[in-house]
PDB file of N, CA and C in Angstrom:
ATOM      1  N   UNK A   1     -24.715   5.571 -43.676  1.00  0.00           N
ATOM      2  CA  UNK A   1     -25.513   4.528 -43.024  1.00  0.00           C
ATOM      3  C   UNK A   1     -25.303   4.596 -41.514  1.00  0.00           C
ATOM      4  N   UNK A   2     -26.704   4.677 -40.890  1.00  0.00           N
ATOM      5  CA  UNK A   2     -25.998   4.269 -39.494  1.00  0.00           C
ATOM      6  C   UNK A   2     -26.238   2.869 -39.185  1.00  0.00           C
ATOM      7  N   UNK A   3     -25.811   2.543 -38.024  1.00  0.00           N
ATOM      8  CA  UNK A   3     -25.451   1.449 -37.245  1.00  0.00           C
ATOM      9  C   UNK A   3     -26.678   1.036 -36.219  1.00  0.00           C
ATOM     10  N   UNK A   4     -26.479  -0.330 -36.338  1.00  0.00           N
ATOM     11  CA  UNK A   4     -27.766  -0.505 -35.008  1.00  0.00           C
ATOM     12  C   UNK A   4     -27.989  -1.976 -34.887  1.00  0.00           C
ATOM     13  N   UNK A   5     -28.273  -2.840 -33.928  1.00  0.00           N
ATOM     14  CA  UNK A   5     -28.136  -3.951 -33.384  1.00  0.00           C
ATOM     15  C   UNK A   5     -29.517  -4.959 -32.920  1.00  0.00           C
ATOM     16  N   UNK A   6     -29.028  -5.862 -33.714  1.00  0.00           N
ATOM     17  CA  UNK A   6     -30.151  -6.963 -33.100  1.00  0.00           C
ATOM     18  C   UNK A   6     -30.000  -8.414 -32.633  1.00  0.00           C
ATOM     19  N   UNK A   7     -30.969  -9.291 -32.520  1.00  0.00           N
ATOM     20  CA  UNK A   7     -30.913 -10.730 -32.140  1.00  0.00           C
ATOM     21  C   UNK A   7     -31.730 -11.077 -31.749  1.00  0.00           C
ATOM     22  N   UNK A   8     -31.616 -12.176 -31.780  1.00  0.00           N
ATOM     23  CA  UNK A   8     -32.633 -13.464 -31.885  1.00  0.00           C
ATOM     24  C   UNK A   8     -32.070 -14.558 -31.139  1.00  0.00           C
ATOM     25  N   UNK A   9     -32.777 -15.362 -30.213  1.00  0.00           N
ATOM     26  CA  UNK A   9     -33.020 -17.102 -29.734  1.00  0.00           C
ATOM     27  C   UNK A   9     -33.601 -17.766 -30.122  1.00  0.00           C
ATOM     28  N   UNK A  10     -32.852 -19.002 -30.140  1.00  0.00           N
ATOM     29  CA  UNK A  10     -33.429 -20.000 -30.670  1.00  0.00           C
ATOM     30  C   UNK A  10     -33.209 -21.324 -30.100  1.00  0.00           C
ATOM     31  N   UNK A  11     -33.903 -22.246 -29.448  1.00  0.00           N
ATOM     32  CA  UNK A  11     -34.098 -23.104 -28.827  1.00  0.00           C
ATOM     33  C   UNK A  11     -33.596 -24.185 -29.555  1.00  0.00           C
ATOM     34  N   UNK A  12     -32.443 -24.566 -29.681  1.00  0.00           N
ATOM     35  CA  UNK A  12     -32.628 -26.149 -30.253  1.00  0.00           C
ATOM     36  C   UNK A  12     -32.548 -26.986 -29.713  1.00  0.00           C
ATOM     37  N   UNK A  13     -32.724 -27.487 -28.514  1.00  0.00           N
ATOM     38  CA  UNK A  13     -33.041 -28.190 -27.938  1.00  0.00           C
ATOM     39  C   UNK A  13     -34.632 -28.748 -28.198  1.00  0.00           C
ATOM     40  N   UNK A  14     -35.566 -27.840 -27.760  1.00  0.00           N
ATOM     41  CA  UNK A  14     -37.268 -27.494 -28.371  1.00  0.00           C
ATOM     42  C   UNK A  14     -37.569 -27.521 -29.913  1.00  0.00           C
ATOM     43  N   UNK A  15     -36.347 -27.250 -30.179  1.00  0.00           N
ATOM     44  CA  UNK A  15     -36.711 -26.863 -31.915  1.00  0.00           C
ATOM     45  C   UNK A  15     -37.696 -25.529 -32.189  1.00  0.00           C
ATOM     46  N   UNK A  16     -37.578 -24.412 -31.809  1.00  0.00           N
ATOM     47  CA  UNK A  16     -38.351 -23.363 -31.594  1.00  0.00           C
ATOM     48  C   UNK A  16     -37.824 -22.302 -31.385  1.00  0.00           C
ATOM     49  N   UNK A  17     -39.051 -21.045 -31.199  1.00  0.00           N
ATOM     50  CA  UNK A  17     -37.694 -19.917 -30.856  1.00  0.00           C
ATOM     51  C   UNK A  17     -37.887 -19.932 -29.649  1.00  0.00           C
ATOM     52  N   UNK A  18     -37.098 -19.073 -28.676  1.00  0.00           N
ATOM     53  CA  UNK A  18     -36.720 -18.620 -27.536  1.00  0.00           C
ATOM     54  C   UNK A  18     -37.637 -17.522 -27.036  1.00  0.00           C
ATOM     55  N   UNK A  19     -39.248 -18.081 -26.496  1.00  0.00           N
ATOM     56  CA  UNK A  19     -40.349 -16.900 -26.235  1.00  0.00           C
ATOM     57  C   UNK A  19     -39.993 -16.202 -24.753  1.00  0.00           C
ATOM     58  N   UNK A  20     -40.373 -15.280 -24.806  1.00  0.00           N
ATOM     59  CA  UNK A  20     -40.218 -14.974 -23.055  1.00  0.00           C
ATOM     60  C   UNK A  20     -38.701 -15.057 -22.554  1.00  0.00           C
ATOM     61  N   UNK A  21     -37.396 -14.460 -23.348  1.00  0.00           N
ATOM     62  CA  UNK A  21     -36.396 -14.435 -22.391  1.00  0.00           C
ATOM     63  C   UNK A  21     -35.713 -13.710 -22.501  1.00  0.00           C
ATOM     64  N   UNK A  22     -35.340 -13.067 -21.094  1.00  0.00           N
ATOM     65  CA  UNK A  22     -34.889 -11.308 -21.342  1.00  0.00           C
ATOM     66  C   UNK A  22     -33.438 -11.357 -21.809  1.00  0.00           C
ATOM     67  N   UNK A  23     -33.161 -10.028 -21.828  1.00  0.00           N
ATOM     68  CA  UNK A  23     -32.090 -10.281 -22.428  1.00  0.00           C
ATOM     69  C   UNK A  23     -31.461  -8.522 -22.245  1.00  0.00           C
ATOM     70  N   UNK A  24     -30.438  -8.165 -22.105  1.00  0.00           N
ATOM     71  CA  UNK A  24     -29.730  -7.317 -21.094  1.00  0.00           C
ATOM     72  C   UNK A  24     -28.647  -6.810 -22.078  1.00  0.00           C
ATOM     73  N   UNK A  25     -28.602  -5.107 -22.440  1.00  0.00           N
ATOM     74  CA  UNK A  25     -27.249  -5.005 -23.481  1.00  0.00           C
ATOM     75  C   UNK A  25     -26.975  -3.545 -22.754  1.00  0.00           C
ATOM     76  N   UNK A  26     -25.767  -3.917 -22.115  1.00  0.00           N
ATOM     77  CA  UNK A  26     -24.528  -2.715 -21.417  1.00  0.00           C
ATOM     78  C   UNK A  26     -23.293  -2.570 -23.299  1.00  0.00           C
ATOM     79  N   UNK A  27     -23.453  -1.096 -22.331  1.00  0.00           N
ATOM     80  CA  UNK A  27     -22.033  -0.854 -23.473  1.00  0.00           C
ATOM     81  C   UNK A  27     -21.006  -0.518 -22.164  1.00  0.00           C
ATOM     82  N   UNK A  28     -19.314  -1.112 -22.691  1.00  0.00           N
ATOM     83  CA  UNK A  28     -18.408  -1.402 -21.763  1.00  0.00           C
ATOM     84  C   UNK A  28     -17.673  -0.458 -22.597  1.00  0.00           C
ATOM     85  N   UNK A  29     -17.194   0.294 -21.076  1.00  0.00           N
ATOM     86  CA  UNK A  29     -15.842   1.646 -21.392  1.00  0.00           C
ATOM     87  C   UNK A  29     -15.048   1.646 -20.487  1.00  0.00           C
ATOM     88  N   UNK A  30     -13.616   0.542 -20.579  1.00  0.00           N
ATOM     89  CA  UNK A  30     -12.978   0.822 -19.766  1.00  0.00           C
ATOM     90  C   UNK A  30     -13.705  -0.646 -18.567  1.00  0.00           C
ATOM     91  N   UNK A  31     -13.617  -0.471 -17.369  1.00  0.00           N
ATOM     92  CA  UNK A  31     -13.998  -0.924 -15.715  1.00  0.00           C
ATOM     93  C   UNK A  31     -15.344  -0.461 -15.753  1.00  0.00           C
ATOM     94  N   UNK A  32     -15.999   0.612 -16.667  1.00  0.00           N
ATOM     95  CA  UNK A  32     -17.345   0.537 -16.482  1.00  0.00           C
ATOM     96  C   UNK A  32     -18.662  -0.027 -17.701  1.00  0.00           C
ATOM     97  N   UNK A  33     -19.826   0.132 -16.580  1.00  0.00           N
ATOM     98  CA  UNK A  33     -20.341  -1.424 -17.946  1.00  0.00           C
ATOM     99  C   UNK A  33     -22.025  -0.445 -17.470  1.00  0.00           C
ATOM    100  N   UNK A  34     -22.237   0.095 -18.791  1.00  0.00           N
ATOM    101  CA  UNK A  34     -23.365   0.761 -18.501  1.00  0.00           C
ATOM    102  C   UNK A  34     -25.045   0.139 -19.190  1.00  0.00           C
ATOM    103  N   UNK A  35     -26.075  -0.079 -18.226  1.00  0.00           N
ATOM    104  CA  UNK A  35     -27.139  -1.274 -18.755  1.00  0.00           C
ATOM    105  C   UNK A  35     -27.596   0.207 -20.215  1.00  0.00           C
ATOM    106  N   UNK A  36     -28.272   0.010 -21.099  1.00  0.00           N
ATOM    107  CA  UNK A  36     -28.610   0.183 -22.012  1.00  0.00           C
ATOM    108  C   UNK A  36     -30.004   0.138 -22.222  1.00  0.00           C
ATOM    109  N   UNK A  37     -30.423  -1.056 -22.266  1.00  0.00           N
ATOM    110  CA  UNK A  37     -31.645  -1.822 -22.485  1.00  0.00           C
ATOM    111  C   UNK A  37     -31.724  -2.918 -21.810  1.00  0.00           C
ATOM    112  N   UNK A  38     -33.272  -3.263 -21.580  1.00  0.00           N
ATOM    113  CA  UNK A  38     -33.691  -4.243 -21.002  1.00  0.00           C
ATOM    114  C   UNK A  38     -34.502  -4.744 -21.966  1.00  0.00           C
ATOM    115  N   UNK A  39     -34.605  -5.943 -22.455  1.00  0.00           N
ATOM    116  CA  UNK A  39     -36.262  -6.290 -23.604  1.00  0.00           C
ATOM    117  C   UNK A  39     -36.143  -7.891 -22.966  1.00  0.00           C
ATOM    118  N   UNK A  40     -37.468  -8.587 -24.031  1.00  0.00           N
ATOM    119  CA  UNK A  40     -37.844  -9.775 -23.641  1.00  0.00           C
ATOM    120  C   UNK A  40     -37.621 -10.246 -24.978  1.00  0.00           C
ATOM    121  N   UNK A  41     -37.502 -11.429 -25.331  1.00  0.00           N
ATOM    122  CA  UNK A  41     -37.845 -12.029 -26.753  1.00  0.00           C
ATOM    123  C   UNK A  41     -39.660 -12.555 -26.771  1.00  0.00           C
ATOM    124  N   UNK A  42     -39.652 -12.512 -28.002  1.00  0.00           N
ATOM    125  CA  UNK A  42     -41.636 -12.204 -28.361  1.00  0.00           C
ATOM    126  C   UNK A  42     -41.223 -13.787 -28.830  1.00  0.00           C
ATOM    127  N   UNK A  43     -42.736 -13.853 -29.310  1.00  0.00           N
ATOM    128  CA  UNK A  43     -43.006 -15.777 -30.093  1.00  0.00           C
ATOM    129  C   UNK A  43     -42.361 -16.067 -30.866  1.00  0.00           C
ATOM    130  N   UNK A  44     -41.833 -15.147 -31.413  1.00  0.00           N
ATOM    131  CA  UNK A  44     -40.533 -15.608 -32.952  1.00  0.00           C
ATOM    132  C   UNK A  44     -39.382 -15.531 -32.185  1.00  0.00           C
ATOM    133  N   UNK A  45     -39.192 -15.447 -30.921  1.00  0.00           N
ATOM    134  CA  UNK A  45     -37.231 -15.455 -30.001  1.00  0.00           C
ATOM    135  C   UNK A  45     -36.491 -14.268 -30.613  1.00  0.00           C
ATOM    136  N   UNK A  46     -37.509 -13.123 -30.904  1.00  0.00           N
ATOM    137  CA  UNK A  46     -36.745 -11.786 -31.385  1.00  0.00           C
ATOM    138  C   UNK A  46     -36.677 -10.571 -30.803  1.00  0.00           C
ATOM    139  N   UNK A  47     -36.919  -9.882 -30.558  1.00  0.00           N
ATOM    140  CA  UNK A  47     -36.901  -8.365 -29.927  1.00  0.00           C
ATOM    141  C   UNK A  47     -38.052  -7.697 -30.684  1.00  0.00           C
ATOM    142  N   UNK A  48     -39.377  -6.920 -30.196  1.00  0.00           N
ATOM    143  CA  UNK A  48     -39.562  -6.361 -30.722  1.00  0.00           C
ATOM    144  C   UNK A  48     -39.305  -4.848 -31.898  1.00  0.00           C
ATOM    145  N   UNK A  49     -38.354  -4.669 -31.615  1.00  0.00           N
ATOM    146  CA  UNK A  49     -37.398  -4.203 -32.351  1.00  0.00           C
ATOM    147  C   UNK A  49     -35.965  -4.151 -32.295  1.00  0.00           C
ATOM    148  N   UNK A  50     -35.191  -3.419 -33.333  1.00  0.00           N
ATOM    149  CA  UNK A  50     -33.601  -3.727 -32.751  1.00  0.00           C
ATOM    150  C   UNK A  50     -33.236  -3.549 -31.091  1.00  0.00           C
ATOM    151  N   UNK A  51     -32.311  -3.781 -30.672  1.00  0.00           N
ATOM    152  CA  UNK A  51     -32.207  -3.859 -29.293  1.00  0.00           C
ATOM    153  C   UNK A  51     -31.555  -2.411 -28.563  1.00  0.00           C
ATOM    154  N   UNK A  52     -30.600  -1.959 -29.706  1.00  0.00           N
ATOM    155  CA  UNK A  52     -29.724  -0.913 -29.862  1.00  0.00           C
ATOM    156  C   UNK A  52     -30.170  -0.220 -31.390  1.00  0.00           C
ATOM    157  N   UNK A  53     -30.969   0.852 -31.600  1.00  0.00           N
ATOM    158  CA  UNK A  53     -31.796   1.385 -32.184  1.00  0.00           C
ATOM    159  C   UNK A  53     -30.788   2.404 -33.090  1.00  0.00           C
ATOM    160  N   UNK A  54     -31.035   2.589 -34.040  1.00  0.00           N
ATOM    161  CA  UNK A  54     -29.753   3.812 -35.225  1.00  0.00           C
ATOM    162  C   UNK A  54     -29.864   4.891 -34.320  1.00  0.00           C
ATOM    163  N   UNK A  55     -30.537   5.907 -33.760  1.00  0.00           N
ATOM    164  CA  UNK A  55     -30.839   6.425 -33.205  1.00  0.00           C
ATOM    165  C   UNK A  55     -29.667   6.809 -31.823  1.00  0.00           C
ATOM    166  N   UNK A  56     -30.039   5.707 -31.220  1.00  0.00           N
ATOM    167  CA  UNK A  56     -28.686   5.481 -30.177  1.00  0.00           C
ATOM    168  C   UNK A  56     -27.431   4.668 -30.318  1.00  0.00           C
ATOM    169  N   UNK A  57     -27.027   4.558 -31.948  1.00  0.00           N
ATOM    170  CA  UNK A  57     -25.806   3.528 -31.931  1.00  0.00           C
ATOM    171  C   UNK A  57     -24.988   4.500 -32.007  1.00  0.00           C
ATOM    172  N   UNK A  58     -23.407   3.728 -31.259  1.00  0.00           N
ATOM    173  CA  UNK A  58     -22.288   4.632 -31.371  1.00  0.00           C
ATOM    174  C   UNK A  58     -21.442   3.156 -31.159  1.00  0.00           C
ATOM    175  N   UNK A  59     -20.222   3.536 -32.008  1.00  0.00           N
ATOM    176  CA  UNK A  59     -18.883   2.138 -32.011  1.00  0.00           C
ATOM    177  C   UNK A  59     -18.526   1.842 -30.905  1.00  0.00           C
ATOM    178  N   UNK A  60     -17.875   0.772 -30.594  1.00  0.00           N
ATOM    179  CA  UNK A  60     -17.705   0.709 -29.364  1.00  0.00           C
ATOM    180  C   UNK A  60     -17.841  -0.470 -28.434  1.00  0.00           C
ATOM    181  N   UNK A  61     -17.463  -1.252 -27.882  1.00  0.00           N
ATOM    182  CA  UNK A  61     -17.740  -2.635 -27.317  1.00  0.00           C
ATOM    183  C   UNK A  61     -19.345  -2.284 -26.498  1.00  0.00           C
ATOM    184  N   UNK A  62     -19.443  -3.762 -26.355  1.00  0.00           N
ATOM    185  CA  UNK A  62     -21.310  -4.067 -26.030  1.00  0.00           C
ATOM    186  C   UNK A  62     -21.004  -5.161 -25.506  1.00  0.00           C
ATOM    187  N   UNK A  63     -22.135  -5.831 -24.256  1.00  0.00           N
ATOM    188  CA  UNK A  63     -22.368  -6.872 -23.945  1.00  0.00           C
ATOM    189  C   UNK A  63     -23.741  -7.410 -23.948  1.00  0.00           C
ATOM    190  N   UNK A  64     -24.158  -8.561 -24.706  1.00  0.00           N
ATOM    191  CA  UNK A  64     -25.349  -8.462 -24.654  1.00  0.00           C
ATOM    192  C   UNK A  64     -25.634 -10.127 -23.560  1.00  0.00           C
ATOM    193  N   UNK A  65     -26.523  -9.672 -22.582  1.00  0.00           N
ATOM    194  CA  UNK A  65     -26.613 -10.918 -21.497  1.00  0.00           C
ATOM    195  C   UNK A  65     -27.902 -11.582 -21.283  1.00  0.00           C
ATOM    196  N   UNK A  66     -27.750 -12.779 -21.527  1.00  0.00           N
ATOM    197  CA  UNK A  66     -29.087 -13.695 -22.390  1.00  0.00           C
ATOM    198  C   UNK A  66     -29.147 -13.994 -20.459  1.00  0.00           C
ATOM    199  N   UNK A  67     -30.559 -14.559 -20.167  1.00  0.00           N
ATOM    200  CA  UNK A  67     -30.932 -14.510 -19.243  1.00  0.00           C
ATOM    201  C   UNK A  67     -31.424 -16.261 -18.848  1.00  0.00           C
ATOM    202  N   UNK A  68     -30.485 -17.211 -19.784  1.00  0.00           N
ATOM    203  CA  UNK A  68     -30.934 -18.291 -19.836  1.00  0.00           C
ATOM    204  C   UNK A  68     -31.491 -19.474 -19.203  1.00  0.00           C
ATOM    205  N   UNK A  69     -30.914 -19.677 -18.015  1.00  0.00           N
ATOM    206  CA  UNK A  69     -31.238 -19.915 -16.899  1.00  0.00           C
ATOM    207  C   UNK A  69     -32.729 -19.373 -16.780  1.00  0.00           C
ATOM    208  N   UNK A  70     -33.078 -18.639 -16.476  1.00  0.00           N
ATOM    209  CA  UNK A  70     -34.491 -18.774 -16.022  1.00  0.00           C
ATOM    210  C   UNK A  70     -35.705 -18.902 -16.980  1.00  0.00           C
ATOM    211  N   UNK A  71     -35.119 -18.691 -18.056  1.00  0.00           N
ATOM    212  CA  UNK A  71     -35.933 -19.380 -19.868  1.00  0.00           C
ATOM    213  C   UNK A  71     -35.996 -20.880 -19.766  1.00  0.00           C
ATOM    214  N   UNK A  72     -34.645 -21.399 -18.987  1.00  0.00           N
ATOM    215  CA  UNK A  72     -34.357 -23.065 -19.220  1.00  0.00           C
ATOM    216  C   UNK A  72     -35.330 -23.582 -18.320  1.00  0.00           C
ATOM    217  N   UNK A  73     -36.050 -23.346 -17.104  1.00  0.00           N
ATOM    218  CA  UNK A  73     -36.471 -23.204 -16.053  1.00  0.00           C
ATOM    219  C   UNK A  73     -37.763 -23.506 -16.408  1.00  0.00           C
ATOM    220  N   UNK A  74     -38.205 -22.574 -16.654  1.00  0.00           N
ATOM    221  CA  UNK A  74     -39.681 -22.162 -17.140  1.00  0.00           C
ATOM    222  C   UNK A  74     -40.477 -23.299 -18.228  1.00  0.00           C
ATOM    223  N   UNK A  75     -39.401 -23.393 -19.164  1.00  0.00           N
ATOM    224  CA  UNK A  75     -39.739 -24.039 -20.745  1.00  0.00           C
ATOM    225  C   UNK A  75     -39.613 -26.007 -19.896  1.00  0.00           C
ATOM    226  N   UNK A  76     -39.304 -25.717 -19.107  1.00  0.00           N
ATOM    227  CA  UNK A  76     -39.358 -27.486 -18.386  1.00  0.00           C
ATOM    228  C   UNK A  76     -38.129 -28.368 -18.951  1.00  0.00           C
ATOM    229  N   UNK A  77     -37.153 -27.776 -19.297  1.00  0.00           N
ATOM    230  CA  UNK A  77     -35.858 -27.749 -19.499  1.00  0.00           C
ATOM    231  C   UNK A  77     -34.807 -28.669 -18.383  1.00  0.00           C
ATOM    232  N   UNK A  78     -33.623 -29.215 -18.257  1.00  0.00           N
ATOM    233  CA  UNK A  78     -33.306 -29.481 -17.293  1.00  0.00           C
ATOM    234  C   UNK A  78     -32.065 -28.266 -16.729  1.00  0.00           C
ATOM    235  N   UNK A  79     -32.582 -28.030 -15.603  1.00  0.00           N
ATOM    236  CA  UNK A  79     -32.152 -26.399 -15.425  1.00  0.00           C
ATOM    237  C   UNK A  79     -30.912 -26.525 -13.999  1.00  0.00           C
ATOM    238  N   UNK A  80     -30.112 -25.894 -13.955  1.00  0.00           N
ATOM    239  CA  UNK A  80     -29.074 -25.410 -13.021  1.00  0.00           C
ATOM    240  C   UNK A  80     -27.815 -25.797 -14.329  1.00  0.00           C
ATOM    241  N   UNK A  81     -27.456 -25.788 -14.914  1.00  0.00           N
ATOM    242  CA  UNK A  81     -26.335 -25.511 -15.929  1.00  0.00           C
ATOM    243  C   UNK A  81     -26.360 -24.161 -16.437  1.00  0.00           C
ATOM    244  N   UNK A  82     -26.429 -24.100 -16.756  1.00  0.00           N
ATOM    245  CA  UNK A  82     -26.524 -22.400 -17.783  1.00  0.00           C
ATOM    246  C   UNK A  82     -27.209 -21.552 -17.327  1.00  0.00           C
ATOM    247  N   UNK A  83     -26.901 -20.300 -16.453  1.00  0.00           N
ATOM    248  CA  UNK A  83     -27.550 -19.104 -15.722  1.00  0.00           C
ATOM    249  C   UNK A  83     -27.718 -18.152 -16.640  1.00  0.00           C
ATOM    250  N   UNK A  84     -26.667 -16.871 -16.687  1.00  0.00           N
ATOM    251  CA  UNK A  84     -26.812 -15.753 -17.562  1.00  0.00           C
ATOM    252  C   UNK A  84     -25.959 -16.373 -18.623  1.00  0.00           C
ATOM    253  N   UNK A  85     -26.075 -15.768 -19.860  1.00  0.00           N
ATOM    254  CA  UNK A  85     -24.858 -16.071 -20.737  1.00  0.00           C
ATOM    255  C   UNK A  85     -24.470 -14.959 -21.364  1.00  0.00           C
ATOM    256  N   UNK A  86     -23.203 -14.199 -20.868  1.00  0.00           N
ATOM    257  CA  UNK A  86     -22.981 -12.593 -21.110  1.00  0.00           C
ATOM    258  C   UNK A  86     -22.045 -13.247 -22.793  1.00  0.00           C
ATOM    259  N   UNK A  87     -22.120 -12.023 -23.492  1.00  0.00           N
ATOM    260  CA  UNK A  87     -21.533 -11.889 -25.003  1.00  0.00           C
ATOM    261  C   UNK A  87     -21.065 -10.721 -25.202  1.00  0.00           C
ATOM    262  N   UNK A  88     -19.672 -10.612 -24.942  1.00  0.00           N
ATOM    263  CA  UNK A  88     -19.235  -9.033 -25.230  1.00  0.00           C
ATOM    264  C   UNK A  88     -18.610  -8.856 -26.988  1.00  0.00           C
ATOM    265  N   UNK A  89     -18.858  -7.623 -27.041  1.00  0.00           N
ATOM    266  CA  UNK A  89     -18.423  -8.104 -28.504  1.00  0.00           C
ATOM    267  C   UNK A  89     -18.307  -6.325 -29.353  1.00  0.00           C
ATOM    268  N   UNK A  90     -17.644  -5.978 -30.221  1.00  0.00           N
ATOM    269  CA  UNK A  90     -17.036  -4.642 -30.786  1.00  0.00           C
ATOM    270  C   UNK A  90     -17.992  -4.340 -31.859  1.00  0.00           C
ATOM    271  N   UNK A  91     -18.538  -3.019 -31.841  1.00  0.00           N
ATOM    272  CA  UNK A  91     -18.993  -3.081 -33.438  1.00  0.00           C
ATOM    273  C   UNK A  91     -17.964  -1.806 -33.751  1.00  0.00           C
ATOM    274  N   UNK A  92     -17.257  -1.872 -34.700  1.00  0.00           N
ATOM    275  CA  UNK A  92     -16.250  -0.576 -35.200  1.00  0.00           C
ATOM    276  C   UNK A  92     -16.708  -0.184 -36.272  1.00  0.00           C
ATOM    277  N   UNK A  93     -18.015  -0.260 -36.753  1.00  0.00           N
ATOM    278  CA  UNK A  93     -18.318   0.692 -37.959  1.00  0.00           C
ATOM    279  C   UNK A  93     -19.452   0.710 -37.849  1.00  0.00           C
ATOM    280  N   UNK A  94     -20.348   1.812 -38.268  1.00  0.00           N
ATOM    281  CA  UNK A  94     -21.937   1.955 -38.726  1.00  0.00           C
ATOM    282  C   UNK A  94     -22.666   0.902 -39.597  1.00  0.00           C
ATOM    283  N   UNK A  95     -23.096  -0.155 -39.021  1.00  0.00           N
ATOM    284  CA  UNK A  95     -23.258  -1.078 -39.667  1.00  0.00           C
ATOM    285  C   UNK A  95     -24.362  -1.942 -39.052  1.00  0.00           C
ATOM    286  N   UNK A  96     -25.365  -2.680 -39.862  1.00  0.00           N
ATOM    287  CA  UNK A  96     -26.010  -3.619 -39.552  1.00  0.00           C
ATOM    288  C   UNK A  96     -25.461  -4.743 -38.270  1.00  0.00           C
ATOM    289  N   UNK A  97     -25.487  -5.220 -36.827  1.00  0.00           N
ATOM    290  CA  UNK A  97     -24.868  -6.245 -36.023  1.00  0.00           C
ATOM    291  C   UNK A  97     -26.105  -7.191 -35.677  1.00  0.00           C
ATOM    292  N   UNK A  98     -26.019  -8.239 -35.633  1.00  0.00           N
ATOM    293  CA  UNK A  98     -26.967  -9.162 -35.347  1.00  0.00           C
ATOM    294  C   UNK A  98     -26.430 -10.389 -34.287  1.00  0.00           C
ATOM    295  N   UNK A  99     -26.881 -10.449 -33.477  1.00  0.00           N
ATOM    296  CA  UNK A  99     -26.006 -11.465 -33.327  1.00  0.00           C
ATOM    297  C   UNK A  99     -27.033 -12.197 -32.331  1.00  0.00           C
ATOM    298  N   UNK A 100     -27.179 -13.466 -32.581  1.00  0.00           N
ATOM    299  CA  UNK A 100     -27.919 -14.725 -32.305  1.00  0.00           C
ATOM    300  C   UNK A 100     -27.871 -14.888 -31.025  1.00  0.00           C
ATOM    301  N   UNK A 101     -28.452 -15.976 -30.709  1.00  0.00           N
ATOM    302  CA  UNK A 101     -28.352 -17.628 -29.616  1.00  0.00           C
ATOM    303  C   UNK A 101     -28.973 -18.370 -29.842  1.00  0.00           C
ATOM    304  N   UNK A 102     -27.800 -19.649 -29.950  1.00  0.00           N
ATOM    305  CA  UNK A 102     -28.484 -20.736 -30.249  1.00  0.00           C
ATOM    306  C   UNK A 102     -28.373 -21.602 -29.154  1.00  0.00           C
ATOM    307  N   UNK A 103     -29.850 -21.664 -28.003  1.00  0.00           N
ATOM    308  CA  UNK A 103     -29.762 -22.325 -26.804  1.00  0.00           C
ATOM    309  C   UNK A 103     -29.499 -23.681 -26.806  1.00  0.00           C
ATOM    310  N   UNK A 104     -29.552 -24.334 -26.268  1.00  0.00           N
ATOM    311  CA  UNK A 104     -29.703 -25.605 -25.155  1.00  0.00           C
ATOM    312  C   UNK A 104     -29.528 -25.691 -24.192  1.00  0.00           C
ATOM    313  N   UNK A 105     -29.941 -26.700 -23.275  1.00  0.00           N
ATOM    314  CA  UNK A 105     -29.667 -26.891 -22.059  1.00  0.00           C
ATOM    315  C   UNK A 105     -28.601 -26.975 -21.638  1.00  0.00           C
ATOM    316  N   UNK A 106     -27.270 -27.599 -21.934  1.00  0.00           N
ATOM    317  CA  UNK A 106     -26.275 -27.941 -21.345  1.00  0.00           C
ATOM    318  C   UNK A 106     -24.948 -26.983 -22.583  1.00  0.00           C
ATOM    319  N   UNK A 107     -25.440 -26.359 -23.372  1.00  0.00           N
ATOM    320  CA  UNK A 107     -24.227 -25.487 -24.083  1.00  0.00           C
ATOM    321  C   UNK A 107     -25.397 -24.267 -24.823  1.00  0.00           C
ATOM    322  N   UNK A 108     -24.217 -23.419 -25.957  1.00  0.00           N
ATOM    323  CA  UNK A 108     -24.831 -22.268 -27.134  1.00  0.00           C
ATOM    324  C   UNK A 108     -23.942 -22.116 -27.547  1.00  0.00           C
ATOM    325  N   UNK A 109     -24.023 -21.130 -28.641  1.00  0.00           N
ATOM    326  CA  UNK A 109     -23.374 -21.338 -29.549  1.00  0.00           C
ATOM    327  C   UNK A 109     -23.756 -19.592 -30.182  1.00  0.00           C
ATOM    328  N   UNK A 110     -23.200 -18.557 -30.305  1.00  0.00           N
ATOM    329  CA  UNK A 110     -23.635 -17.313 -31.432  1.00  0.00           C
ATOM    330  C   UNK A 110     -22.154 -16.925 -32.183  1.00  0.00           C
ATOM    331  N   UNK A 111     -22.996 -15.698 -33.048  1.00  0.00           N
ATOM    332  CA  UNK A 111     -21.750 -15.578 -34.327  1.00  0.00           C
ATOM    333  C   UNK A 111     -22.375 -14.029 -34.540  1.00  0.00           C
ATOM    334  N   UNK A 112     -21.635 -13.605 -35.285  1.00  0.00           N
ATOM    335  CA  UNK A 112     -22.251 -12.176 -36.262  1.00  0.00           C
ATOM    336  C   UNK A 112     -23.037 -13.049 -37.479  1.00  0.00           C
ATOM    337  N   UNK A 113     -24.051 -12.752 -36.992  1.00  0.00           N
ATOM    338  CA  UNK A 113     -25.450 -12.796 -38.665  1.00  0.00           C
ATOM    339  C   UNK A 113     -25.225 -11.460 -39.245  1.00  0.00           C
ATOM    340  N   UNK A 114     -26.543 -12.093 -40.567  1.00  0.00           N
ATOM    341  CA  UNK A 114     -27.132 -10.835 -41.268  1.00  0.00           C
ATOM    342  C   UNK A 114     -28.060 -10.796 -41.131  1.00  0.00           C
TER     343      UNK A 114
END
């Protein structure tokens, strides 16, 4: 099996998903932090596809950096609390990784999904 990575936003504040907000995944080696991908979340707060593709997965720490602040902004939100919200995080095996956000304005909250 190989390995490969996704996620999703989700607004609960709005009760909705998270349309329109980019979202940024470096893999970290060491002092260096290399960008990867750039995507947006679509009308469902998902990626049009995985973010980190089987193709290009390899083990290894990741950061994936929600761009929230300017989603909070936009959506008429009350905004200057929450800017980027970076998530570093290990995948050590070839494996399905998912991993969420669950926005609001003033906190979030993610985990490993399925």
């Amino acid at each position: 099996m190989t390995g490969y990575l996704t996620t999703h936003v989700l607004d609960t504040a709005r009760g909705c998903p998270a349309a329109g907000l980019k979202i940024e995944l470096f893999r970290i080696e060491g002092a260096a932090r290399a960008k990867l991908a750039e995507v947006e979340t679509n009308a469902d707060g998902r990626t049009e596809g995985p973010i980190l593709p089987e193709p290009e997965f390899a083990t290894g720490t990741y950061e994936l950096v929600f761009h929230a602040g300017a989603y909070l902004a936009r959506t008429g939100g009350p905004g200057g609390f929450l800017g980027e919200i970076p998530i570093r995080f290990a995948m050590a095996e070839a494996d399905h990784y998912h991993v969420p956000l669950l926005l609001s304005p003033f906190g979030y909250s993610t985990y490993r999904g399925s």
